[in-house]
Protein backbone atom coordinates (compact mmCIF):
# COMPACT_ATOMS: atom_id res chain seq x y z
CA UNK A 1 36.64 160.99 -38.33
CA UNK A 2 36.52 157.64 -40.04
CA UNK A 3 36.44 154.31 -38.22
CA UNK A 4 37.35 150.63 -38.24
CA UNK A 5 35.30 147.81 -36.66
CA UNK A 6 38.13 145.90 -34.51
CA UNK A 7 36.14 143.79 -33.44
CA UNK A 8 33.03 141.61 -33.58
CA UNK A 9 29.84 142.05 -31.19
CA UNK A 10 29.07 138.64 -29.60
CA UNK A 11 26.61 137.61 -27.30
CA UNK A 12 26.29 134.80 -24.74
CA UNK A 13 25.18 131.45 -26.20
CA UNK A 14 22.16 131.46 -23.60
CA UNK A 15 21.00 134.09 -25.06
CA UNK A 16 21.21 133.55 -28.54
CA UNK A 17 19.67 130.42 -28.03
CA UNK A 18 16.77 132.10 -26.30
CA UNK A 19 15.99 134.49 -29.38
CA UNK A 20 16.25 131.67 -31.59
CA UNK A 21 13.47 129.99 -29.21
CA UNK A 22 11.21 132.64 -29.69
CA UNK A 23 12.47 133.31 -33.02
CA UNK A 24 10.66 129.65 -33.21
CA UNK A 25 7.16 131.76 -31.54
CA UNK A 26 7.09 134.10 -33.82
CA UNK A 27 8.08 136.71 -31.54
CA UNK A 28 11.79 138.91 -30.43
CA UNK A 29 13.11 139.24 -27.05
CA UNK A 30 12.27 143.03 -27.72
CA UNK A 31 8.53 142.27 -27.98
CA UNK A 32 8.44 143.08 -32.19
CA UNK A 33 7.12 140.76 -34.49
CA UNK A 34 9.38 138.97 -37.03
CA UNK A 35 8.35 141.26 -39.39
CA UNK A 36 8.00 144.57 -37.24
CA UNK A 37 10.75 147.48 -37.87
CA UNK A 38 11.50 149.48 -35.04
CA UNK A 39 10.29 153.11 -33.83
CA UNK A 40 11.76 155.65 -36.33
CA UNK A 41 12.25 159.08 -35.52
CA UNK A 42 13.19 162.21 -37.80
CA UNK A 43 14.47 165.47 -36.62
CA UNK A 44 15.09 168.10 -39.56
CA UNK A 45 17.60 170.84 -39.73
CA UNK A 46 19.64 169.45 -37.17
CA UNK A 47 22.93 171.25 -39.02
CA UNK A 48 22.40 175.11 -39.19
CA UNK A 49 25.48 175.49 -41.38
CA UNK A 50 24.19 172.16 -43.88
CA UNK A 51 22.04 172.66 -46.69
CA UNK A 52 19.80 170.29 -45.20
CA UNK A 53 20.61 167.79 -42.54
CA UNK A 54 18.27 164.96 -40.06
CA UNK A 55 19.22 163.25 -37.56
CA UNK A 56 17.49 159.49 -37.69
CA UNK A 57 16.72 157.18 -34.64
CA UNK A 58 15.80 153.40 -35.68
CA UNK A 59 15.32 152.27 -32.83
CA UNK A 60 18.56 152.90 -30.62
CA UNK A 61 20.36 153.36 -34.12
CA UNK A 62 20.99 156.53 -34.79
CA UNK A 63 22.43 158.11 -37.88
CA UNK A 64 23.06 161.85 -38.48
CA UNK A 65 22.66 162.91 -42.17
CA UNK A 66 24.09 166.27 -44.06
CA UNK A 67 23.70 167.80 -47.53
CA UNK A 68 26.08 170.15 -48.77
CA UNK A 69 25.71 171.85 -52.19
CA UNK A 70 28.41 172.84 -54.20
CA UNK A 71 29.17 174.10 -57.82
CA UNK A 72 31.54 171.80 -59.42
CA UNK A 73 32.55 170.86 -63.10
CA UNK A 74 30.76 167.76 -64.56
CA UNK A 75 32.53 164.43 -65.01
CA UNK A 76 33.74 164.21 -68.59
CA UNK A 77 31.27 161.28 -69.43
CA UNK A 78 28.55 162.89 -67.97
CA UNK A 79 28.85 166.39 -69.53
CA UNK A 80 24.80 167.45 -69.30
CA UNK A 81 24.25 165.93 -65.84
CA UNK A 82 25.17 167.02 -61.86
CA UNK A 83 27.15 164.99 -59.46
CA UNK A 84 25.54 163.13 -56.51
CA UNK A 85 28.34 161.68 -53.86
CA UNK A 86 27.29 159.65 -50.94
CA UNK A 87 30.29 159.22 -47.72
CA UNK A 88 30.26 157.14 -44.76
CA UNK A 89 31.86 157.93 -41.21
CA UNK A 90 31.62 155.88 -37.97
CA UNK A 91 32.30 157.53 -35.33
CA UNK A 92 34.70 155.83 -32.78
CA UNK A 93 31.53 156.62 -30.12
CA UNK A 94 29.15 154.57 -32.15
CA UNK A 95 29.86 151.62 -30.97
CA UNK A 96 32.45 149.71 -28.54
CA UNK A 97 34.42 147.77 -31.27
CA UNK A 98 34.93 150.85 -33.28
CA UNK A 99 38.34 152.92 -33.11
CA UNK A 100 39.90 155.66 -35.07
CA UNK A 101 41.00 154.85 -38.93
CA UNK A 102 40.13 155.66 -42.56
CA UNK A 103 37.19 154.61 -44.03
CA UNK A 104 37.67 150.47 -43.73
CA UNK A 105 35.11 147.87 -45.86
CA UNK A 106 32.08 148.48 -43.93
CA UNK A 107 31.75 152.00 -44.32
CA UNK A 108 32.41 151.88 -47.88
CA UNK A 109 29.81 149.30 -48.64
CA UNK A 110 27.37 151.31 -46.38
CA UNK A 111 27.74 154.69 -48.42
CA UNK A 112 27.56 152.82 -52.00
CA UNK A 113 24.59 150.40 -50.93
CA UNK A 114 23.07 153.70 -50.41
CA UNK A 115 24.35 155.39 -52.83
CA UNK A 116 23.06 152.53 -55.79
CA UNK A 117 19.55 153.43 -54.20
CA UNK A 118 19.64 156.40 -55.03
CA UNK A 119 20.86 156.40 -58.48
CA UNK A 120 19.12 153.40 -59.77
CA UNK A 121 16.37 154.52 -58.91
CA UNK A 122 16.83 157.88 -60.53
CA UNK A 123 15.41 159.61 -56.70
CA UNK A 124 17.36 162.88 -58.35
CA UNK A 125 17.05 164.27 -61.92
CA UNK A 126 21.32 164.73 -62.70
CA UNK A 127 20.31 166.64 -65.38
CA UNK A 128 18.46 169.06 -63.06
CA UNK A 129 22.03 169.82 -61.82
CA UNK A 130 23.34 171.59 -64.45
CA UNK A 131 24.14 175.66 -64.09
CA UNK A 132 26.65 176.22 -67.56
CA UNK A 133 26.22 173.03 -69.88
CA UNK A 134 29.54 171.33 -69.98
CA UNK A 135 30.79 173.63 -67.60
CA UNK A 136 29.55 174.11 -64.39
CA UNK A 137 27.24 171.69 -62.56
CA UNK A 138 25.65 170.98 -58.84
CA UNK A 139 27.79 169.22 -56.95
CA UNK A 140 25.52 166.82 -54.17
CA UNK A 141 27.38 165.94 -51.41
CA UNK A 142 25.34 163.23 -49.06
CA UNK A 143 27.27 162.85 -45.50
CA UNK A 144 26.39 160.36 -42.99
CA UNK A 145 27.47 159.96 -39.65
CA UNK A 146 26.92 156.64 -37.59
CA UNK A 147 26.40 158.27 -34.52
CA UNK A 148 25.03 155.60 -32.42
CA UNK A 149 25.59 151.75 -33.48
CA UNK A 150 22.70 149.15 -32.61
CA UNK A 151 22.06 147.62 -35.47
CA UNK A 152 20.67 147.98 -39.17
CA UNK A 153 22.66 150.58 -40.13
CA UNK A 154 22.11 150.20 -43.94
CA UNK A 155 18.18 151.28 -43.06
CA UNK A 156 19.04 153.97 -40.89
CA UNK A 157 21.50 155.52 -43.14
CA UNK A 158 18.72 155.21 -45.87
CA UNK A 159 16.52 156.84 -43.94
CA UNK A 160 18.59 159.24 -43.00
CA UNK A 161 20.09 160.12 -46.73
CA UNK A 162 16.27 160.10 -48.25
CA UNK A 163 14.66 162.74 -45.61
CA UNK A 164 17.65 165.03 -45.61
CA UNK A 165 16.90 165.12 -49.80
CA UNK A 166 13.53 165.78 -49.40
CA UNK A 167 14.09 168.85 -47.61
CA UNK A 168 16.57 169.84 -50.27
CA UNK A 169 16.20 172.96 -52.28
CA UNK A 170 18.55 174.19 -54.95
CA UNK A 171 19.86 178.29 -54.23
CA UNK A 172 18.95 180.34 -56.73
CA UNK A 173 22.22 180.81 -59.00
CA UNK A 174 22.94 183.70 -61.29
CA UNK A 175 25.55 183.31 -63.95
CA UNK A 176 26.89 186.91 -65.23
CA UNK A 177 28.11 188.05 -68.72
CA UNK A 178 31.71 187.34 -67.27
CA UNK A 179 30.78 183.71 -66.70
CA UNK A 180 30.94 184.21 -62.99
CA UNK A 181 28.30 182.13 -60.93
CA UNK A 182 26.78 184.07 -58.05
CA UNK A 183 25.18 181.65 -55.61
CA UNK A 184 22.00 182.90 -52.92
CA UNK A 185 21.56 180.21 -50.63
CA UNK A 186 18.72 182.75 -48.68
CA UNK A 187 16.57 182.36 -51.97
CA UNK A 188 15.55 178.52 -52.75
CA UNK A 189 13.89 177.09 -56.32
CA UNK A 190 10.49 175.51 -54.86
CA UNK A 191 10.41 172.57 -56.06
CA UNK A 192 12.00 169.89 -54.67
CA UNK A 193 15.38 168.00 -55.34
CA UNK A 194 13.87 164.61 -55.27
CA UNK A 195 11.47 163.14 -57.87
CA UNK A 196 11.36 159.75 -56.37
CA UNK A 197 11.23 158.19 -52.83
CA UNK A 198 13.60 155.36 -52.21
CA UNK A 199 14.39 153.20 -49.01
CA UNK A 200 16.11 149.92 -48.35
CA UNK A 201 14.52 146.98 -46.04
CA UNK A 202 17.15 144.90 -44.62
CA UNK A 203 16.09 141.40 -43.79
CA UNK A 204 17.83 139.19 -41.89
CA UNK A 205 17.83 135.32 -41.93
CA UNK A 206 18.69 132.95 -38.96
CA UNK A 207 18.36 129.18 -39.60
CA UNK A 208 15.06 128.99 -40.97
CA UNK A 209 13.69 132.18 -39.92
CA UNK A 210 14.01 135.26 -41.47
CA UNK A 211 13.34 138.65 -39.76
CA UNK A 212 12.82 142.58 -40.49
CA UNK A 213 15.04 145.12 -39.40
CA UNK A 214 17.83 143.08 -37.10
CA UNK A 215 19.05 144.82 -34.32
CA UNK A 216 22.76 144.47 -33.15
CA UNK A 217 22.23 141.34 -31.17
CA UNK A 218 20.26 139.71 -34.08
CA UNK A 219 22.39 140.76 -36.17
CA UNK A 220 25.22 139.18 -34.76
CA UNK A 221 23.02 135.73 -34.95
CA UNK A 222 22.69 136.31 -38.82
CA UNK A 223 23.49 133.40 -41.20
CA UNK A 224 22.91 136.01 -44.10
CA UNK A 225 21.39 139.52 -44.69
CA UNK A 226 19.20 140.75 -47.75
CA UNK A 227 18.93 144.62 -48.07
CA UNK A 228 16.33 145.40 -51.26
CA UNK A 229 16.08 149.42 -52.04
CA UNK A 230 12.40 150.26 -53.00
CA UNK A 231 10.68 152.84 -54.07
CA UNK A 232 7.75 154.53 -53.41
CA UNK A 233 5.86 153.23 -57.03
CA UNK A 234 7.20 150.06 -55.99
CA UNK A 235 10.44 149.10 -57.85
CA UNK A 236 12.90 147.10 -57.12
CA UNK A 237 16.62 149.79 -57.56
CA UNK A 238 18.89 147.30 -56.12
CA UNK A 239 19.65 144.16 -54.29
CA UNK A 240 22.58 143.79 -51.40
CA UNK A 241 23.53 140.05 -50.21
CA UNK A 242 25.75 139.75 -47.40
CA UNK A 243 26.56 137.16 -44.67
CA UNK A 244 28.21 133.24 -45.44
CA UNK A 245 24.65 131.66 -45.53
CA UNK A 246 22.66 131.09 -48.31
CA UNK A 247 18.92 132.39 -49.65
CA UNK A 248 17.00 129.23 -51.20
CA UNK A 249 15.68 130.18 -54.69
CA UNK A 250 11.97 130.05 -53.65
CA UNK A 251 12.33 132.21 -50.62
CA UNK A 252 13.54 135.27 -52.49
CA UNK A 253 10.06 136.00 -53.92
CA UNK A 254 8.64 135.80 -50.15
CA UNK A 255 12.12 138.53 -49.56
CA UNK A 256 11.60 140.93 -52.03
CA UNK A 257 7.39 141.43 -51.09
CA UNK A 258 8.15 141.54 -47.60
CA UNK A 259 10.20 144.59 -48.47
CA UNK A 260 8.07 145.76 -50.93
CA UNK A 261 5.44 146.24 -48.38
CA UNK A 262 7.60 146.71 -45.73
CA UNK A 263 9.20 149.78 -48.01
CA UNK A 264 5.88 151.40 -48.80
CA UNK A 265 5.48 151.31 -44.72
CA UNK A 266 9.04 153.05 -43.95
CA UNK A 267 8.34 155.91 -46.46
CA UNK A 268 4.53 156.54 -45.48
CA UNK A 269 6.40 156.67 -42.00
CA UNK A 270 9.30 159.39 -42.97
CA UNK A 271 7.08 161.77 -45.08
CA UNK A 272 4.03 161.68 -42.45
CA UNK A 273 7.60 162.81 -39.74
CA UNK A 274 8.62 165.35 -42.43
CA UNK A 275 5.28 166.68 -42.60
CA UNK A 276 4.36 167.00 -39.32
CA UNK A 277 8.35 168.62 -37.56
């Protein structure tokens, strides 16, 4: 089930004014540090049916990630390459100003912010994706569910969509003298789907201060918010503005390092959970 925001979270003015103060310190109400992202947790194969699936907590955020494989026929533009799809669902529970509806705005920019991660940094070879040339192709579907709304969802769903392609494996595929395609999804190619780690780091900017990883009450504060993907050989694969305040020239330099490192940090973070489940 899709969802529509109906409505925007607000806090009391006491209280914004009191994370603005210490905002001012150098500090959040929730004890981080301006430029501290919250505890991230990974649990794998949390779909039996999926082809791989996670479940992601940042912080009280938490996003639930699928893969499904299918064979499909290649665009016609892209006739020696696969097809990678990324979807977006908030569920009506996420959140209290969430209700039933088709995919609205939000969930469409969520799925192609992370989506344009993905591609632009070229995380999956397309042409690894081919089965017939011309004729038959992988089709990558990436589903994520907002399960739990507090914030940063853009990270989370990032997160969520890189770890659940890591633990991606192609089925082995045999393609008979008849042109039929048998598909063994209990044998797996070894290596893996993704040739390239990518994350986005979502900063958020309040007055003069900017911060890392905003939860839901920050991020209802927000004059503007600056998403960067990165990857894990440090480039830059895209750049999401958002929010009616403006980013002075000189301070997107200071942005785009501060997710550079704070990307490098986020990915040492999800491989070391990968590794270790």
């Amino acid at each position: 089930m899709s969802v529509t925001p109906s409505a925007e979270f607000l806090i009391p003015k006491l209280k914004s004014d009191v994370i603005i103060s210490m905002l001012g310190r150098g500090v959040r109400p929730n004890g981080r540090k301006v430029d501290e992202v919250r505890p991230i947790t990974v649990i794998k194969n949390y779909i039996p049916n999926a082809d791989s699936s996670v479940l992601v907590k940042l912080g009280n955020t938490q996003v639930l990630t699928g893969i499904k494989l299918e064979v499909g026929s290649p665009f016609p533009d892209t006739p020696s390459e696969g097809n990678l799809m990324v979807n977006a669902e908030f569920v009506p529970t996420a959140s209290p100003v969430f209700e039933p509806g088709p995919p609205d705005e939000n969930a469409i920019e969520l799925s192609r912010v992370v989506d344009r991660g993905i591609r632009e940094a070229r995380a999956v070879d397309l042409s690894k994706l081919v089965i017939i040339p011309g004729k038959k192709v992988w089709n990558i579907w990436v589903d994520i569910y907002v399960l739990d709304h507090d914030g940063n969802l853009t990270d989370a769903s990032s997160i969520g969509a890189l770890a659940a392609l890591m633990l991606t494996k192609l089925p082995e595929v045999e393609v008979r003298d008849t042109g039929e395609i048998v598909v063994d999804r209990n044998n797996r190619k070894e290596q893996p789907l993704l040739n390239r780690s990518v994350v986005t780091v979502t900063i958020g900017k309040i007055g003069n201060y900017v911060l890392v990883d905003p939860d839901l009450e920050e991020e209802s504060l927000l004059d503007s918010k600056f998403s960067v993907a990165v990857t894990d050989d440090g480039l830059i694969a895209g750049l999401q503005k958002s929010g009616m305040g403006y980013l002075a020239e000189d301070e997107l330099p200071l942005l785009v390092n501060m997710a550079l490192n704070k990307g490098k940090e986020i990915l040492s973070i999800v491989k070391a959970l990968l590794k270790d489940s």
